[in-house]
C-alpha atoms as a PDB file:
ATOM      1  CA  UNK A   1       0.000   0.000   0.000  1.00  0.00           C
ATOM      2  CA  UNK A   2       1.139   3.646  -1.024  1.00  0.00           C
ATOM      3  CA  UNK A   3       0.211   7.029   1.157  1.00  0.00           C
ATOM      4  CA  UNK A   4       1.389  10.067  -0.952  1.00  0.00           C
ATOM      5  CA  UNK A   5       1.017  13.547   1.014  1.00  0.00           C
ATOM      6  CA  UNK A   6       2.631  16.453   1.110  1.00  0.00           C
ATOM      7  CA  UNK A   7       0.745  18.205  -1.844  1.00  0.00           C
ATOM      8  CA  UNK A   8      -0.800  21.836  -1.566  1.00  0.00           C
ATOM      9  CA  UNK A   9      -1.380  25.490  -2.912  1.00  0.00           C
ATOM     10  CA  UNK A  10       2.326  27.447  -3.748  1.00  0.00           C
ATOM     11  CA  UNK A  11       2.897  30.395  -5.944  1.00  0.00           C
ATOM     12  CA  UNK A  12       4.825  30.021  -8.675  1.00  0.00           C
ATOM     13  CA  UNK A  13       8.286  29.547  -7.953  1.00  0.00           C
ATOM     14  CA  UNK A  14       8.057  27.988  -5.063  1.00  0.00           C
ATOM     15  CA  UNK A  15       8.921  24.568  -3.356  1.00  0.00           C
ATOM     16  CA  UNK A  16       7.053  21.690  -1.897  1.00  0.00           C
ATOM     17  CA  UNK A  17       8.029  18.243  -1.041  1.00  0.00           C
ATOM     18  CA  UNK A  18       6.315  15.170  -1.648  1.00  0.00           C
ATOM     19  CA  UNK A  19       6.321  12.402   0.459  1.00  0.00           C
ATOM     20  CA  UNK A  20       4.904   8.405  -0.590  1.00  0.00           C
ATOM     21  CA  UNK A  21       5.368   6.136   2.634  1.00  0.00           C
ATOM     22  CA  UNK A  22       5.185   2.492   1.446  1.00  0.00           C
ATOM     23  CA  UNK A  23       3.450  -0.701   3.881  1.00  0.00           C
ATOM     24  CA  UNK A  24       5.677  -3.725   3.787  1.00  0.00           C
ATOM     25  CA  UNK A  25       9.384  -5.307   4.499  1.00  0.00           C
ATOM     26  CA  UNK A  26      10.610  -4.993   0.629  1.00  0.00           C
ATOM     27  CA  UNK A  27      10.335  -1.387  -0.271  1.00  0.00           C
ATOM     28  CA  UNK A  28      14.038  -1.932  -0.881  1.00  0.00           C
ATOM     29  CA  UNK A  29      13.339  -4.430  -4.029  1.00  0.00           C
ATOM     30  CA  UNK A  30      10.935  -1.875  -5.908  1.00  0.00           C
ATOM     31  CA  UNK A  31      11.716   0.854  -8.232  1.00  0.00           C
ATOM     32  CA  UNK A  32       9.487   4.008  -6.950  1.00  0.00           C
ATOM     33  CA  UNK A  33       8.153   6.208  -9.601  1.00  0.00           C
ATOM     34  CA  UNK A  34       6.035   9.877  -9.717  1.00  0.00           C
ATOM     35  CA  UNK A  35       3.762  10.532 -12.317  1.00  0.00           C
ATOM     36  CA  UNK A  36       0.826  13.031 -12.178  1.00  0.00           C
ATOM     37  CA  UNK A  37      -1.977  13.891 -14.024  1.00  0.00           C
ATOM     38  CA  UNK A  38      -3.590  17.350 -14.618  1.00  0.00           C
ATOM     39  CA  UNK A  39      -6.950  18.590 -15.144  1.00  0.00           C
ATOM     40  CA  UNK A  40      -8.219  16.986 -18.588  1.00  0.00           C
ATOM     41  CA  UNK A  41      -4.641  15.600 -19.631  1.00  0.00           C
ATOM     42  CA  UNK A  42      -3.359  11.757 -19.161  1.00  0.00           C
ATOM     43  CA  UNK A  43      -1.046  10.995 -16.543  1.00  0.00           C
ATOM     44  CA  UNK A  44       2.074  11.277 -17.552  1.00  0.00           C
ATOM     45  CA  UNK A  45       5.839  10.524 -16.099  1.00  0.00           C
ATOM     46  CA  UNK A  46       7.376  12.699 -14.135  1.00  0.00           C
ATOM     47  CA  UNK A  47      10.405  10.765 -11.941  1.00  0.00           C
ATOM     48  CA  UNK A  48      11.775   7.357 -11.017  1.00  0.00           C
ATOM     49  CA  UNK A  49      14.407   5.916  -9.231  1.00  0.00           C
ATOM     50  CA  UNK A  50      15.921   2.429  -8.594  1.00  0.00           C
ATOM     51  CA  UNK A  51      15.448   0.246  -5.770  1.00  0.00           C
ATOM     52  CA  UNK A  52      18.865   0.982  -4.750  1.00  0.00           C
ATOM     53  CA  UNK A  53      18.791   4.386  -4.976  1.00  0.00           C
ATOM     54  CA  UNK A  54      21.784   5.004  -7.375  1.00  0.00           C
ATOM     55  CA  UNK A  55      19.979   5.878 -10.333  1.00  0.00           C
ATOM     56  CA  UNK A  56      16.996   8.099 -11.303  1.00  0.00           C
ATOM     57  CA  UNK A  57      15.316   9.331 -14.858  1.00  0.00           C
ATOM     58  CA  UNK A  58      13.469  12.210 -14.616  1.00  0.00           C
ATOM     59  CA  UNK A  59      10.872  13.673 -17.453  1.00  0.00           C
ATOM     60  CA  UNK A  60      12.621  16.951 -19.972  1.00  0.00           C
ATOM     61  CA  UNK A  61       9.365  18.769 -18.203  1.00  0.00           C
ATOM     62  CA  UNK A  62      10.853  18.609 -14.124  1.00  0.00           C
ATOM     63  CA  UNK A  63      14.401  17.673 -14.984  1.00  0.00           C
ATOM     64  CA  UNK A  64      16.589  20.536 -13.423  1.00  0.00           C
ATOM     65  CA  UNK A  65      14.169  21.163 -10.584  1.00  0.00           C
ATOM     66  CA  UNK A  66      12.609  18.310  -9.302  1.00  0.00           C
ATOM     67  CA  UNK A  67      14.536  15.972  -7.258  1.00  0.00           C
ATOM     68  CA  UNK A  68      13.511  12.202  -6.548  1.00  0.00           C
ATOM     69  CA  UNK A  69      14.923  10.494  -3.313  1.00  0.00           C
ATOM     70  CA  UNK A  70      14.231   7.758  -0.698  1.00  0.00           C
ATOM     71  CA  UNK A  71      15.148   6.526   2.389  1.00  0.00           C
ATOM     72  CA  UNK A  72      14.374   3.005   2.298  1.00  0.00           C
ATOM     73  CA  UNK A  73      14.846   2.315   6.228  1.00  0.00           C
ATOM     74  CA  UNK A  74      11.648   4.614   6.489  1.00  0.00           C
ATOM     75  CA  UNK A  75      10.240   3.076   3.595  1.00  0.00           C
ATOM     76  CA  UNK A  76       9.390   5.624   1.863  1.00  0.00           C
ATOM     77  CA  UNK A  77      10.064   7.918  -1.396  1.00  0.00           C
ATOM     78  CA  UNK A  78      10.104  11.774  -1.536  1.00  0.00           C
ATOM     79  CA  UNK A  79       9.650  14.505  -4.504  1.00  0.00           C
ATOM     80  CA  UNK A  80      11.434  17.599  -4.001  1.00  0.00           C
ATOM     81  CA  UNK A  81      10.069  20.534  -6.333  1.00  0.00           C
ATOM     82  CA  UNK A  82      11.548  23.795  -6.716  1.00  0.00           C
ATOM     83  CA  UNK A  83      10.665  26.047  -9.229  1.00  0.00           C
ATOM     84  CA  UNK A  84       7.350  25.392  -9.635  1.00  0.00           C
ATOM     85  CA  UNK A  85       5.101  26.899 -12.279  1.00  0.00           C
ATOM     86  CA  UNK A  86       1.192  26.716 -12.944  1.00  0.00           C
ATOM     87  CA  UNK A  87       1.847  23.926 -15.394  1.00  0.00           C
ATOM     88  CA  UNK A  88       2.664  21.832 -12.602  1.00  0.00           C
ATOM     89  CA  UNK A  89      -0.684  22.065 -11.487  1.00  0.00           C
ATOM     90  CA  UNK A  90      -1.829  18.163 -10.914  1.00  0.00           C
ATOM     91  CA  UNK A  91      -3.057  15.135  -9.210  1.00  0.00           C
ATOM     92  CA  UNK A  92       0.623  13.304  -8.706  1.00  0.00           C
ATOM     93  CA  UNK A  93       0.665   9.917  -8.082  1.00  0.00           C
ATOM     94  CA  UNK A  94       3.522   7.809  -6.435  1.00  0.00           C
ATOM     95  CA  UNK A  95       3.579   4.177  -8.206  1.00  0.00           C
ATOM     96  CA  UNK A  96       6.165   0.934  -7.547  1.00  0.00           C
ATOM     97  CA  UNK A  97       7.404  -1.697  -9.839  1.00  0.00           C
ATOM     98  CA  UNK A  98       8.924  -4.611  -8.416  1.00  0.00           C
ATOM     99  CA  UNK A  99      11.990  -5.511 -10.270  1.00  0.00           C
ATOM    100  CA  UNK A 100      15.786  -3.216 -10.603  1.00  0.00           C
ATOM    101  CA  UNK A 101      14.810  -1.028 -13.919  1.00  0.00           C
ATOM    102  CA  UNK A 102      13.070   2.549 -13.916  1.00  0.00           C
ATOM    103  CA  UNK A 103      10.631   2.928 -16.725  1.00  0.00           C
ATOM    104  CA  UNK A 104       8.645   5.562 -17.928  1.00  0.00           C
ATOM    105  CA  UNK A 105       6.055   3.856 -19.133  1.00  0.00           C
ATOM    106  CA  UNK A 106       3.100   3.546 -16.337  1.00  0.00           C
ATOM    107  CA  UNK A 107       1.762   0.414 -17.302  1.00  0.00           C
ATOM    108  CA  UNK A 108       5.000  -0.883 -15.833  1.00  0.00           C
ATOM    109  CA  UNK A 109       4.197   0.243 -12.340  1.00  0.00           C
ATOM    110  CA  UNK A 110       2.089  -2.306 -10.312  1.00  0.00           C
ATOM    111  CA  UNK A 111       1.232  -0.590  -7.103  1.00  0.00           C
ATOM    112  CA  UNK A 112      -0.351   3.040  -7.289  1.00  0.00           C
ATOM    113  CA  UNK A 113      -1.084   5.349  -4.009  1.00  0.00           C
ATOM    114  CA  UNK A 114      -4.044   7.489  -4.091  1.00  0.00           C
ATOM    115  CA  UNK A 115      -2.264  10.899  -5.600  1.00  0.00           C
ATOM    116  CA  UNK A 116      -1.751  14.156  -3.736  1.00  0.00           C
ATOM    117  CA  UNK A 117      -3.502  17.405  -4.820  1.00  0.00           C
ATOM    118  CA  UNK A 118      -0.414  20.259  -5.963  1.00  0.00           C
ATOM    119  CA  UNK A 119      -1.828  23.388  -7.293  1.00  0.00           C
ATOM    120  CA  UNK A 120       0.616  26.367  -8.559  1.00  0.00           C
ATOM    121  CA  UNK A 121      -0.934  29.752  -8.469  1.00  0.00           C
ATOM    122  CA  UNK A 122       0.387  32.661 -10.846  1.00  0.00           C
END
């Protein structure tokens, strides 16, 4: 099971930091991704790292100032984003895959959490 928090209401160019807390004893084996979805628009992919935490993809739209992370004693995987702008106005959604590679590709993911609310005013 996946708890994402940590969404909210920012003006643009400001920060917020996205938390997905993960139930279970192998968070460690799953590659964690973010993806969001705004008003009218598919989801789409916006980070991912490995289980280990060595190696992350991020999407050309957040690369630069989003940041994925995770701590896997706490179990659980962050977003860091700075810079925001309106067009990062969305539902985001933190997803795992078991297995070592980071896709982009959502159908990949087999566990979804119930998406935070992150709204950007102008």
């Amino acid at each position: 099971q996946l708890q994402a928090s940590g969404g909210g209401l920012v003006q643009a160019g400001g920060s917020l930091r996205l938390s997905c807390a993960a139930s279970g004893r192998t968070f460690s084996s799953y590659v964690m991704g973010w993806f969001r979805q705004a008003p009218g628009k598919e989801r789409e992919f916006g980070a991912a790292i490995s289980s280990s935490g060595l190696s992350t993809i991020y999407a050309d739209s957040v690369k630069g100032r989003f940041t994925i992370s995770r701590d896997n004693a706490k179990n659980t995987v962050y977003l860091q984003m700075n810079s925001l702008k309106p067009d990062d106005t969305a539902v985001y959604y933190c997803a795992a895959r078991s297995g070592g590679v980071a896709y982009t590709d959502e159908v990949r993911y087999d566990y979804w959490g119930q998406g935070t609310q992150v709204t950007v005013s102008s």
